[in-house]
PDB file of N, CA and C in Angstrom:
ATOM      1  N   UNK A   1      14.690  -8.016   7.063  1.00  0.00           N
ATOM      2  CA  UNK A   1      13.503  -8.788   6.784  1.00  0.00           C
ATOM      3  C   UNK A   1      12.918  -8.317   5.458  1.00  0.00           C
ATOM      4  N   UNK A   2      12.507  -9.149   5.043  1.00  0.00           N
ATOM      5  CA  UNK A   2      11.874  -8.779   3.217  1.00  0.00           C
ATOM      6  C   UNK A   2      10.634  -8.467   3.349  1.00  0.00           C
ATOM      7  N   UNK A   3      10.109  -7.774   2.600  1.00  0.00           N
ATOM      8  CA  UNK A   3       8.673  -7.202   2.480  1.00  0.00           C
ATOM      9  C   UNK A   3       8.300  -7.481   1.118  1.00  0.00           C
ATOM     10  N   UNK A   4       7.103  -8.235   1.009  1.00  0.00           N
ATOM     11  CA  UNK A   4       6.360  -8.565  -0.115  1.00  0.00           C
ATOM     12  C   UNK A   4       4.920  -7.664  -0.518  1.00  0.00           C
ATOM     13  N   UNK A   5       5.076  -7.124  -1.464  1.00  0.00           N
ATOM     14  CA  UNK A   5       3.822  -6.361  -1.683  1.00  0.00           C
ATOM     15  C   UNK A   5       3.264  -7.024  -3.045  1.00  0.00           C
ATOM     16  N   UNK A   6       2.017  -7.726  -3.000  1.00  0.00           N
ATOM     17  CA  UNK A   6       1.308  -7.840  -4.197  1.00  0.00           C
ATOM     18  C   UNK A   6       0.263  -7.206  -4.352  1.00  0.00           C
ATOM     19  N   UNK A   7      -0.097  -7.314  -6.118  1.00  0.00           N
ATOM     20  CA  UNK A   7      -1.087  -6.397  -6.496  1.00  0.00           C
ATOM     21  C   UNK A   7      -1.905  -7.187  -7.289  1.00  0.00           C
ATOM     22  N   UNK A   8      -2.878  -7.450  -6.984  1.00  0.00           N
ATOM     23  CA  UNK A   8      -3.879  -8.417  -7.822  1.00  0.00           C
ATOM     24  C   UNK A   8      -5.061  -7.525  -8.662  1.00  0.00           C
ATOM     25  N   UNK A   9      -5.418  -8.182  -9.486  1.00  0.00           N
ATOM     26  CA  UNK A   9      -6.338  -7.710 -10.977  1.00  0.00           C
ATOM     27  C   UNK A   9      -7.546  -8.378 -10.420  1.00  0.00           C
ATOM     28  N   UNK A  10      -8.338  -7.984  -9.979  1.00  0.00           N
ATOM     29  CA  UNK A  10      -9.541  -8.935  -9.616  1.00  0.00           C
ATOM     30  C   UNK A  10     -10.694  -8.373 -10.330  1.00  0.00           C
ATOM     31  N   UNK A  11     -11.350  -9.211 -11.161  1.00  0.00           N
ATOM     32  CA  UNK A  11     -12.478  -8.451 -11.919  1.00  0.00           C
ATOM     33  C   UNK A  11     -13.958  -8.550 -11.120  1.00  0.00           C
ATOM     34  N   UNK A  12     -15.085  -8.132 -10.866  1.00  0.00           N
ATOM     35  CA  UNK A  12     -16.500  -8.920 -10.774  1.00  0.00           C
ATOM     36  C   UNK A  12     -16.854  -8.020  -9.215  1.00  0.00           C
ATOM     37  N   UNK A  13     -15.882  -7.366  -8.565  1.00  0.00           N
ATOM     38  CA  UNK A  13     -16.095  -6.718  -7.740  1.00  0.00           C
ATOM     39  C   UNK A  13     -16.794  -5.325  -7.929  1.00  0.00           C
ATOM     40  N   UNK A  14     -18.069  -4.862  -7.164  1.00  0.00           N
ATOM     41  CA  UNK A  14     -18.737  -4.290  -7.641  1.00  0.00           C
ATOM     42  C   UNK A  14     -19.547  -3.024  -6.639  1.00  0.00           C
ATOM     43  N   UNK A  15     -18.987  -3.331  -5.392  1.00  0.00           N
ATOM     44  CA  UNK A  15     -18.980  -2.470  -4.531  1.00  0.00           C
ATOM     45  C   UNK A  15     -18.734  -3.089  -3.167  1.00  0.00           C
ATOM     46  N   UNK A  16     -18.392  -1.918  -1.975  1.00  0.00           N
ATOM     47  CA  UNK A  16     -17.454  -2.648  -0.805  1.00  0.00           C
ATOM     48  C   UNK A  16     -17.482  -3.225  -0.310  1.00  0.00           C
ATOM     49  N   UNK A  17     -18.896  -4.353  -0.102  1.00  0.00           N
ATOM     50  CA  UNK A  17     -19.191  -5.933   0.573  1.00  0.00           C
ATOM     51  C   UNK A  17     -18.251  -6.205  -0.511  1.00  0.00           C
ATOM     52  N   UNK A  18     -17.940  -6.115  -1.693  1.00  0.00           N
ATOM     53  CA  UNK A  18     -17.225  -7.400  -2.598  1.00  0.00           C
ATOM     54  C   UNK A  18     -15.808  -6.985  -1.886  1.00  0.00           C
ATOM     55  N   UNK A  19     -15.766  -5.673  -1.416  1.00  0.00           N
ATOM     56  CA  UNK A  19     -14.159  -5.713  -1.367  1.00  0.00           C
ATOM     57  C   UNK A  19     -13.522  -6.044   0.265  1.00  0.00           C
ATOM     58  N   UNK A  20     -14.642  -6.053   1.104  1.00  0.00           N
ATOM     59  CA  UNK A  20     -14.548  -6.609   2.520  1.00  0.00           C
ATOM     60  C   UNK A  20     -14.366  -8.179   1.986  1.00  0.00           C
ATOM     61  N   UNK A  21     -15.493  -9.128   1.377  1.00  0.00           N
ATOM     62  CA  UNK A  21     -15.162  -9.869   1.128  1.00  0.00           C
ATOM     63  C   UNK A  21     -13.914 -10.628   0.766  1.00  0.00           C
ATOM     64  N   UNK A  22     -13.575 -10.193  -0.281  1.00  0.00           N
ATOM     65  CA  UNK A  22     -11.905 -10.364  -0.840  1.00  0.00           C
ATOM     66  C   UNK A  22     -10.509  -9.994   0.737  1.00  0.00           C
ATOM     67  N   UNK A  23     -10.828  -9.110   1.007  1.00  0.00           N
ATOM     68  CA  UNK A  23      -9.675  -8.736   2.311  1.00  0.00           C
ATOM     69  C   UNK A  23     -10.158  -9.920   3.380  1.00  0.00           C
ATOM     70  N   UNK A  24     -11.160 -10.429   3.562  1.00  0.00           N
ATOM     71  CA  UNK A  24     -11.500 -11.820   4.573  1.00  0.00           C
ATOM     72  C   UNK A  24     -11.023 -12.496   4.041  1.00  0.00           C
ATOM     73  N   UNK A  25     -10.710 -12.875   3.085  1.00  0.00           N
ATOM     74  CA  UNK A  25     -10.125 -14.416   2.516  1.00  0.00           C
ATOM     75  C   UNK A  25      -9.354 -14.353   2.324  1.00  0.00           C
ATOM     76  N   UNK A  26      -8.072 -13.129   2.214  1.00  0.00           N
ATOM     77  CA  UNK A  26      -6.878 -13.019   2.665  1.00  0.00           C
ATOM     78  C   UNK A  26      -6.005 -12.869   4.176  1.00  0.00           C
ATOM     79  N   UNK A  27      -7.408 -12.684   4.938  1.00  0.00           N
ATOM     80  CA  UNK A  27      -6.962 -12.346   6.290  1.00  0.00           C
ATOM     81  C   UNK A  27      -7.035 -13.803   6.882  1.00  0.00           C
ATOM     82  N   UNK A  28      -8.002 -14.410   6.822  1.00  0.00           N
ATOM     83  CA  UNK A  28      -8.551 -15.812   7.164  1.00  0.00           C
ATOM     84  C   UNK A  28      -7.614 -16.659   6.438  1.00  0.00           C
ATOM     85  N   UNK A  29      -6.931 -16.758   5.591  1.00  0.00           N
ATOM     86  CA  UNK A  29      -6.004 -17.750   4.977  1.00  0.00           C
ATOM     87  C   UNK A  29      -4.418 -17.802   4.796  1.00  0.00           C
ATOM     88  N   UNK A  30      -3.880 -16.344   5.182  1.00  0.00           N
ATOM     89  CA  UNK A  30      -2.590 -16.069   4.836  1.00  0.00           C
ATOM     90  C   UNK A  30      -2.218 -15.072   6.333  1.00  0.00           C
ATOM     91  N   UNK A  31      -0.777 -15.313   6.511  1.00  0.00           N
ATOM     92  CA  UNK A  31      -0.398 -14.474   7.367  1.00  0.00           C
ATOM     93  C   UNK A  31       0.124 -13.125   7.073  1.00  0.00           C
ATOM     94  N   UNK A  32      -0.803 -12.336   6.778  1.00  0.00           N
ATOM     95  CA  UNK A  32      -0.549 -10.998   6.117  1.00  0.00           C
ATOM     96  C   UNK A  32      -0.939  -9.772   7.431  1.00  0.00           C
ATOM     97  N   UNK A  33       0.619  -8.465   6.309  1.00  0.00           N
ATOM     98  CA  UNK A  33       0.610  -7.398   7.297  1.00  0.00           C
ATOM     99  C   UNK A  33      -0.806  -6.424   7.112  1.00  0.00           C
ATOM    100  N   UNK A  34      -1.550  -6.403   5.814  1.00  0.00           N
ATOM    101  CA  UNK A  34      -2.093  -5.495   5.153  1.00  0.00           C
ATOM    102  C   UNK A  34      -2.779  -5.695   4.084  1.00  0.00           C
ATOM    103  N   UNK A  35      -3.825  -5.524   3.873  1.00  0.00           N
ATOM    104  CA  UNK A  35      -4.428  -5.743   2.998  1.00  0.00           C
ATOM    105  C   UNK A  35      -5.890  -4.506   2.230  1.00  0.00           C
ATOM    106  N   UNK A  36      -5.905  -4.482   0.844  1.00  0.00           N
ATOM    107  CA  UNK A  36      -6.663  -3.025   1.000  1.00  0.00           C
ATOM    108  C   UNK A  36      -7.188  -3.418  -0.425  1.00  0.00           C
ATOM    109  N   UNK A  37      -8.759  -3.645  -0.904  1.00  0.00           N
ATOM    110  CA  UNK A  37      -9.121  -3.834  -1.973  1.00  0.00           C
ATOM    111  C   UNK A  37     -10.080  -2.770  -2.770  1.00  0.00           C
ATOM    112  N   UNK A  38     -10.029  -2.422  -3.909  1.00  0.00           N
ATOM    113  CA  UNK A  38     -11.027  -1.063  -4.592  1.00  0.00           C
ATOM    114  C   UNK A  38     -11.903  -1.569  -5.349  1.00  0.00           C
ATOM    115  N   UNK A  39     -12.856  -2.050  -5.651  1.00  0.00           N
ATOM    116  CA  UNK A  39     -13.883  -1.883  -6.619  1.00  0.00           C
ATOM    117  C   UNK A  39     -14.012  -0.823  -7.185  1.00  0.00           C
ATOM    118  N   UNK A  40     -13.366  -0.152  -7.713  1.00  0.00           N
ATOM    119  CA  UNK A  40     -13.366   0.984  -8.474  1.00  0.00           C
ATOM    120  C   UNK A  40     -12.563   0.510  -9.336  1.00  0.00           C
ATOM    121  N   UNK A  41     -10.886   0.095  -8.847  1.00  0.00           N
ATOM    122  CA  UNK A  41      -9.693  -0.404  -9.562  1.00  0.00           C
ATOM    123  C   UNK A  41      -9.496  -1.606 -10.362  1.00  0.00           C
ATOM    124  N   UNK A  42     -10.686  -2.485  -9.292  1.00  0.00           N
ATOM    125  CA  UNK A  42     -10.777  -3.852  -9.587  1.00  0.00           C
ATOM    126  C   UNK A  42      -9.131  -4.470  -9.119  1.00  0.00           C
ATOM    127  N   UNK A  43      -8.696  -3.984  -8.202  1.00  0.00           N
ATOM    128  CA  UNK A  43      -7.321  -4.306  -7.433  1.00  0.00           C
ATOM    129  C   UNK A  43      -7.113  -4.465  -5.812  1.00  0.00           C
ATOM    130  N   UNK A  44      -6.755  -5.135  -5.479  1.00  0.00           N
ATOM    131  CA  UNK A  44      -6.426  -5.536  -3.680  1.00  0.00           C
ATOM    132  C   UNK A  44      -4.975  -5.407  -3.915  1.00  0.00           C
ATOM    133  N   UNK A  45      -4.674  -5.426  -2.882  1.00  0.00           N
ATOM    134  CA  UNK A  45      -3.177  -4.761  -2.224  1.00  0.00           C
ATOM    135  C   UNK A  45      -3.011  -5.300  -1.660  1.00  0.00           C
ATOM    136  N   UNK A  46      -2.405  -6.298  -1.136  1.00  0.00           N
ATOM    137  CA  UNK A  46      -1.250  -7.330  -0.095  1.00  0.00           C
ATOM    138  C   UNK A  46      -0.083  -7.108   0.623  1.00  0.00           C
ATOM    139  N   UNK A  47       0.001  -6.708   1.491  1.00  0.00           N
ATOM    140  CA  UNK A  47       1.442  -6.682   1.775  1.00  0.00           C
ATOM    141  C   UNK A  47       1.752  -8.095   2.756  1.00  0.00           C
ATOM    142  N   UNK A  48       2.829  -8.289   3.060  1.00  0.00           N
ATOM    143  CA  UNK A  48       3.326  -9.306   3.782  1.00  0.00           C
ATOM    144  C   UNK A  48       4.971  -9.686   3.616  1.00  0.00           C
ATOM    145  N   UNK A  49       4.806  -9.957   5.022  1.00  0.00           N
ATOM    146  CA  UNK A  49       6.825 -10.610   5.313  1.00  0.00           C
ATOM    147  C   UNK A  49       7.414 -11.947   4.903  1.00  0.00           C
ATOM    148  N   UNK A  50       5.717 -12.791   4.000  1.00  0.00           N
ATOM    149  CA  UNK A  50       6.669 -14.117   3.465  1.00  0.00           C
ATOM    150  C   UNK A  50       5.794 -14.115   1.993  1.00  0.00           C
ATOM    151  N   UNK A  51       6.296 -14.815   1.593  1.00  0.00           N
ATOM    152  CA  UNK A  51       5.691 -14.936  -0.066  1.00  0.00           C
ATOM    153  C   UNK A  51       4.812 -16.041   0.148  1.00  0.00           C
ATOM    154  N   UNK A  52       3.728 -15.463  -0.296  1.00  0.00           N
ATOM    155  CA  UNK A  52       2.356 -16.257  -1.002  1.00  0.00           C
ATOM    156  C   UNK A  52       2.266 -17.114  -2.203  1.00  0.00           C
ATOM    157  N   UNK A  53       1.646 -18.488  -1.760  1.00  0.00           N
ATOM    158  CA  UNK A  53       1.447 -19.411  -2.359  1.00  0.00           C
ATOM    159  C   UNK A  53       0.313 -18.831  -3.902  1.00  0.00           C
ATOM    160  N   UNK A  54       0.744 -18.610  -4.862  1.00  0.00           N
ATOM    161  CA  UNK A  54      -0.021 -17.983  -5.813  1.00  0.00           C
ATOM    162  C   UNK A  54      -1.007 -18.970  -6.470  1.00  0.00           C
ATOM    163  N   UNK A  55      -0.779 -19.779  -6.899  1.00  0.00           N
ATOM    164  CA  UNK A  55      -1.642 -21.037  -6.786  1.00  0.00           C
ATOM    165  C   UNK A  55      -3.102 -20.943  -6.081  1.00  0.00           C
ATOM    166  N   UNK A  56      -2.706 -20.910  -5.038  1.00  0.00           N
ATOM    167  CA  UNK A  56      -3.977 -20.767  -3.737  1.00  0.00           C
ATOM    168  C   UNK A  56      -4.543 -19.283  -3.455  1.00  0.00           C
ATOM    169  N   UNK A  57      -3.811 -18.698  -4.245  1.00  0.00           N
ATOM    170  CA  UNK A  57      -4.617 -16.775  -4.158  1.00  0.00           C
ATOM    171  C   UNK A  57      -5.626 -17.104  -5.459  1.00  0.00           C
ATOM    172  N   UNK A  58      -4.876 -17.575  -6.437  1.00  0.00           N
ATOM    173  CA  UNK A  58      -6.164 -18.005  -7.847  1.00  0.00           C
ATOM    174  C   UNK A  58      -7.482 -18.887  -7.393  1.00  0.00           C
ATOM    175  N   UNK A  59      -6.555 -19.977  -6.791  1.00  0.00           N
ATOM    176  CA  UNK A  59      -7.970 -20.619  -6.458  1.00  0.00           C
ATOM    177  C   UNK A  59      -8.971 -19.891  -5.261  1.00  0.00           C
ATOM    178  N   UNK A  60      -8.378 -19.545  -4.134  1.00  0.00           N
ATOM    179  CA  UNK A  60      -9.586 -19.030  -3.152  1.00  0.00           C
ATOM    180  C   UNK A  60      -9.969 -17.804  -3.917  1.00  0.00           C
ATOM    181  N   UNK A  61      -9.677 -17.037  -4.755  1.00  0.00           N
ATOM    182  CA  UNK A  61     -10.542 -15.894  -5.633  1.00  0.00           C
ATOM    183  C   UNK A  61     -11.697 -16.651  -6.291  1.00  0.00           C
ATOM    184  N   UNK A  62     -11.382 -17.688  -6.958  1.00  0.00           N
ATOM    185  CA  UNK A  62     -11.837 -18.231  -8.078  1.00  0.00           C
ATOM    186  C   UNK A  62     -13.041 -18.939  -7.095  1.00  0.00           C
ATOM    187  N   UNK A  63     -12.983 -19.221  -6.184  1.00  0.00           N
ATOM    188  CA  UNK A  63     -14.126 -19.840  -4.847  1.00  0.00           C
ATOM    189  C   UNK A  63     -14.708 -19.076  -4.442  1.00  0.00           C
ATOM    190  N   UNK A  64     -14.730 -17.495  -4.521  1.00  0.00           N
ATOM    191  CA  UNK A  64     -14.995 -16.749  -4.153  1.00  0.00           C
ATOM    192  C   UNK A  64     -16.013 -16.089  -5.159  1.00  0.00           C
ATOM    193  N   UNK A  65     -16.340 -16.202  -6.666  1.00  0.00           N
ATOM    194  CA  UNK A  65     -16.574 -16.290  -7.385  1.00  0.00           C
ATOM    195  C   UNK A  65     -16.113 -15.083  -8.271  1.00  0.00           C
ATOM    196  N   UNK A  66     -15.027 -14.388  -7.817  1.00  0.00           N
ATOM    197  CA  UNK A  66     -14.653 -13.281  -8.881  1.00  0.00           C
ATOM    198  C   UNK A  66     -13.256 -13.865  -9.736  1.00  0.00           C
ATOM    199  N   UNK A  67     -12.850 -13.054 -10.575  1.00  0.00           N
ATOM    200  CA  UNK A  67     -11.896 -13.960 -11.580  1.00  0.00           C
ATOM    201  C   UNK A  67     -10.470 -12.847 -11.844  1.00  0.00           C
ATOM    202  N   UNK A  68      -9.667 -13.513 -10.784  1.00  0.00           N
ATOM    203  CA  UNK A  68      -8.411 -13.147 -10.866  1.00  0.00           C
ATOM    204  C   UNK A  68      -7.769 -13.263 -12.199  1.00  0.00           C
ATOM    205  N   UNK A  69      -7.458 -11.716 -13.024  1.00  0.00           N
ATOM    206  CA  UNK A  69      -6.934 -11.262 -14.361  1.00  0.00           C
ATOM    207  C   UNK A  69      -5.133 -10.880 -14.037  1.00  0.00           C
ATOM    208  N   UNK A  70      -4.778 -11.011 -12.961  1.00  0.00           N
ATOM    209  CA  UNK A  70      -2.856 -10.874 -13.026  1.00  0.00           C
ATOM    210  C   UNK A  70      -2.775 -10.496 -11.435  1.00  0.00           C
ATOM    211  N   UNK A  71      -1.270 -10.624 -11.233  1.00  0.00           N
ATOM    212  CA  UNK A  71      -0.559 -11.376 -10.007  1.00  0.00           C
ATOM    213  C   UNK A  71       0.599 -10.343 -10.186  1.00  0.00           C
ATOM    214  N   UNK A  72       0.779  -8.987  -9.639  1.00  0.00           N
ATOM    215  CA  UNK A  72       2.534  -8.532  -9.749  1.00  0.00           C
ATOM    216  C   UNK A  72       2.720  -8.439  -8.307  1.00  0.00           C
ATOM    217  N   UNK A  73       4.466  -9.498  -7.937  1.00  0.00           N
ATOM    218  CA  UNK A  73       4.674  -9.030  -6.820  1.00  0.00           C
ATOM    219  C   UNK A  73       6.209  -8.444  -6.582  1.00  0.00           C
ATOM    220  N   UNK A  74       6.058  -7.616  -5.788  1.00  0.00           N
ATOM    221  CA  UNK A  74       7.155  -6.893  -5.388  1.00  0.00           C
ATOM    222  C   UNK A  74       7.750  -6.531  -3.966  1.00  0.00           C
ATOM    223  N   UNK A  75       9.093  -7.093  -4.650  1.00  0.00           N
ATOM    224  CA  UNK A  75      10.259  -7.793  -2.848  1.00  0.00           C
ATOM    225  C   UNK A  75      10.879  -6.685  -2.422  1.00  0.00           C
ATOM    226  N   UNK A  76      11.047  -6.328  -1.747  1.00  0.00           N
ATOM    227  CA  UNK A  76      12.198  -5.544  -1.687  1.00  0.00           C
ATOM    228  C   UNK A  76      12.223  -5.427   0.078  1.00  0.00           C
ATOM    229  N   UNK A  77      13.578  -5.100   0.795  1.00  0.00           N
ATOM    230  CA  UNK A  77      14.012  -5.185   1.809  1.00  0.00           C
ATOM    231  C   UNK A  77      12.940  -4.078   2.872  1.00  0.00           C
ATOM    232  N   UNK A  78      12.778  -4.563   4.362  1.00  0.00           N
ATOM    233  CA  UNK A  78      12.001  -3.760   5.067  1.00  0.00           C
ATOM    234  C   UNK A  78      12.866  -2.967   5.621  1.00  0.00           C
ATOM    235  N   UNK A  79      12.809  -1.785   5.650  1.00  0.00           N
ATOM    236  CA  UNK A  79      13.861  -0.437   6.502  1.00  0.00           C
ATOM    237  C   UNK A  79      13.215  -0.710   7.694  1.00  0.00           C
ATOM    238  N   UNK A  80      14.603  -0.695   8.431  1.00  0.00           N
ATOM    239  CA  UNK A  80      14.337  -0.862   9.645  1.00  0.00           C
ATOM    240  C   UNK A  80      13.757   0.528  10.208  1.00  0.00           C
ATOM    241  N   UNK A  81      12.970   0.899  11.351  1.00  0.00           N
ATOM    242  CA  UNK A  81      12.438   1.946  11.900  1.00  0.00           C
ATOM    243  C   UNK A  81      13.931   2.314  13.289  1.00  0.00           C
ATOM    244  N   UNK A  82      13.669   3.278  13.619  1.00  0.00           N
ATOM    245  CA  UNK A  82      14.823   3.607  14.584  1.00  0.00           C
ATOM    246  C   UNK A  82      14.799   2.680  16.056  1.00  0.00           C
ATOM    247  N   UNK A  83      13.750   2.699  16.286  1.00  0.00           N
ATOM    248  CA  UNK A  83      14.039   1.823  17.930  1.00  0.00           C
ATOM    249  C   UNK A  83      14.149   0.346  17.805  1.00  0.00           C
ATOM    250  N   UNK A  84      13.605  -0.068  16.517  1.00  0.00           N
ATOM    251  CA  UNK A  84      14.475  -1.364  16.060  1.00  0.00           C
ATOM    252  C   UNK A  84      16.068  -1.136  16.048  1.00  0.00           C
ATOM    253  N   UNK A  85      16.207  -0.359  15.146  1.00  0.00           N
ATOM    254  CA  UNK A  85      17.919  -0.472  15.262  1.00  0.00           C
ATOM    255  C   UNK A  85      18.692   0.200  16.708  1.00  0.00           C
ATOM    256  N   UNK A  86      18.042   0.755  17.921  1.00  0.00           N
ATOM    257  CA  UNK A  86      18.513   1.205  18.866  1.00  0.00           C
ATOM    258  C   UNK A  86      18.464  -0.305  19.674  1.00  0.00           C
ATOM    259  N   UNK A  87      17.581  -1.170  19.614  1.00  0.00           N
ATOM    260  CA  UNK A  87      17.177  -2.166  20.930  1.00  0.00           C
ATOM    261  C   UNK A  87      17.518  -3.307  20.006  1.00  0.00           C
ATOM    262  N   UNK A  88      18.258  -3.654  18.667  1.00  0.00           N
ATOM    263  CA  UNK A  88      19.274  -4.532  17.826  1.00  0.00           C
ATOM    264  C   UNK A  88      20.183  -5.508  18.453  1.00  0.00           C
ATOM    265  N   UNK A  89      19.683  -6.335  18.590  1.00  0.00           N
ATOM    266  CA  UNK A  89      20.428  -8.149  19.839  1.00  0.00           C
ATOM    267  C   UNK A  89      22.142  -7.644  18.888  1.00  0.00           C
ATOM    268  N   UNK A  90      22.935  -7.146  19.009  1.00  0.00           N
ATOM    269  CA  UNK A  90      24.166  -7.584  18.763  1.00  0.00           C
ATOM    270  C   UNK A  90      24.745  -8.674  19.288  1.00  0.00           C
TER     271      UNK A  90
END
């Protein structure tokens, strides 16, 4: 299974209501594993098992009224944990 981790640039955030905020409108709109935002960094953290409509991360930021500055995402395969691969449907 693939694991998607994005990292968003979010500017206008300014302390942790802004950053509860931002993690609700990812929780409420997307089927995500994780999510973790800093007003310090001006960055949220995404993780998730399908890829996000990026389009619609700009706009619900942009509704939100802070102003998404960049989008990096990164794929890479989920390691399986051990009792997954012990209890494995062959």
């Amino acid at each position: 299974m693939k694991k998607y981790t994005y990292t968003l640039n979010i500017e206008g955030m300014k302390c942790g209501m802004c950053e509860t905020h931002i993690n609700d409108v990812f929780r409420r709109n997307f089927n995500i594993k994780s999510v973790k935002s800093s007003h310090f960094d001006n960055q949220t953290i995404v993780v998730t098992n399908e890829e996000l409509d990026e389009e619609k991360i700009t706009n619900l930021i942009k509704e939100t009224g802070y102003e998404l500055k960049g989008i990096n995402r990164v794929e890479e395969e989920e390691k399986e944990g051990l009792f997954k691969r012990l209890f494995k449907k062959k």
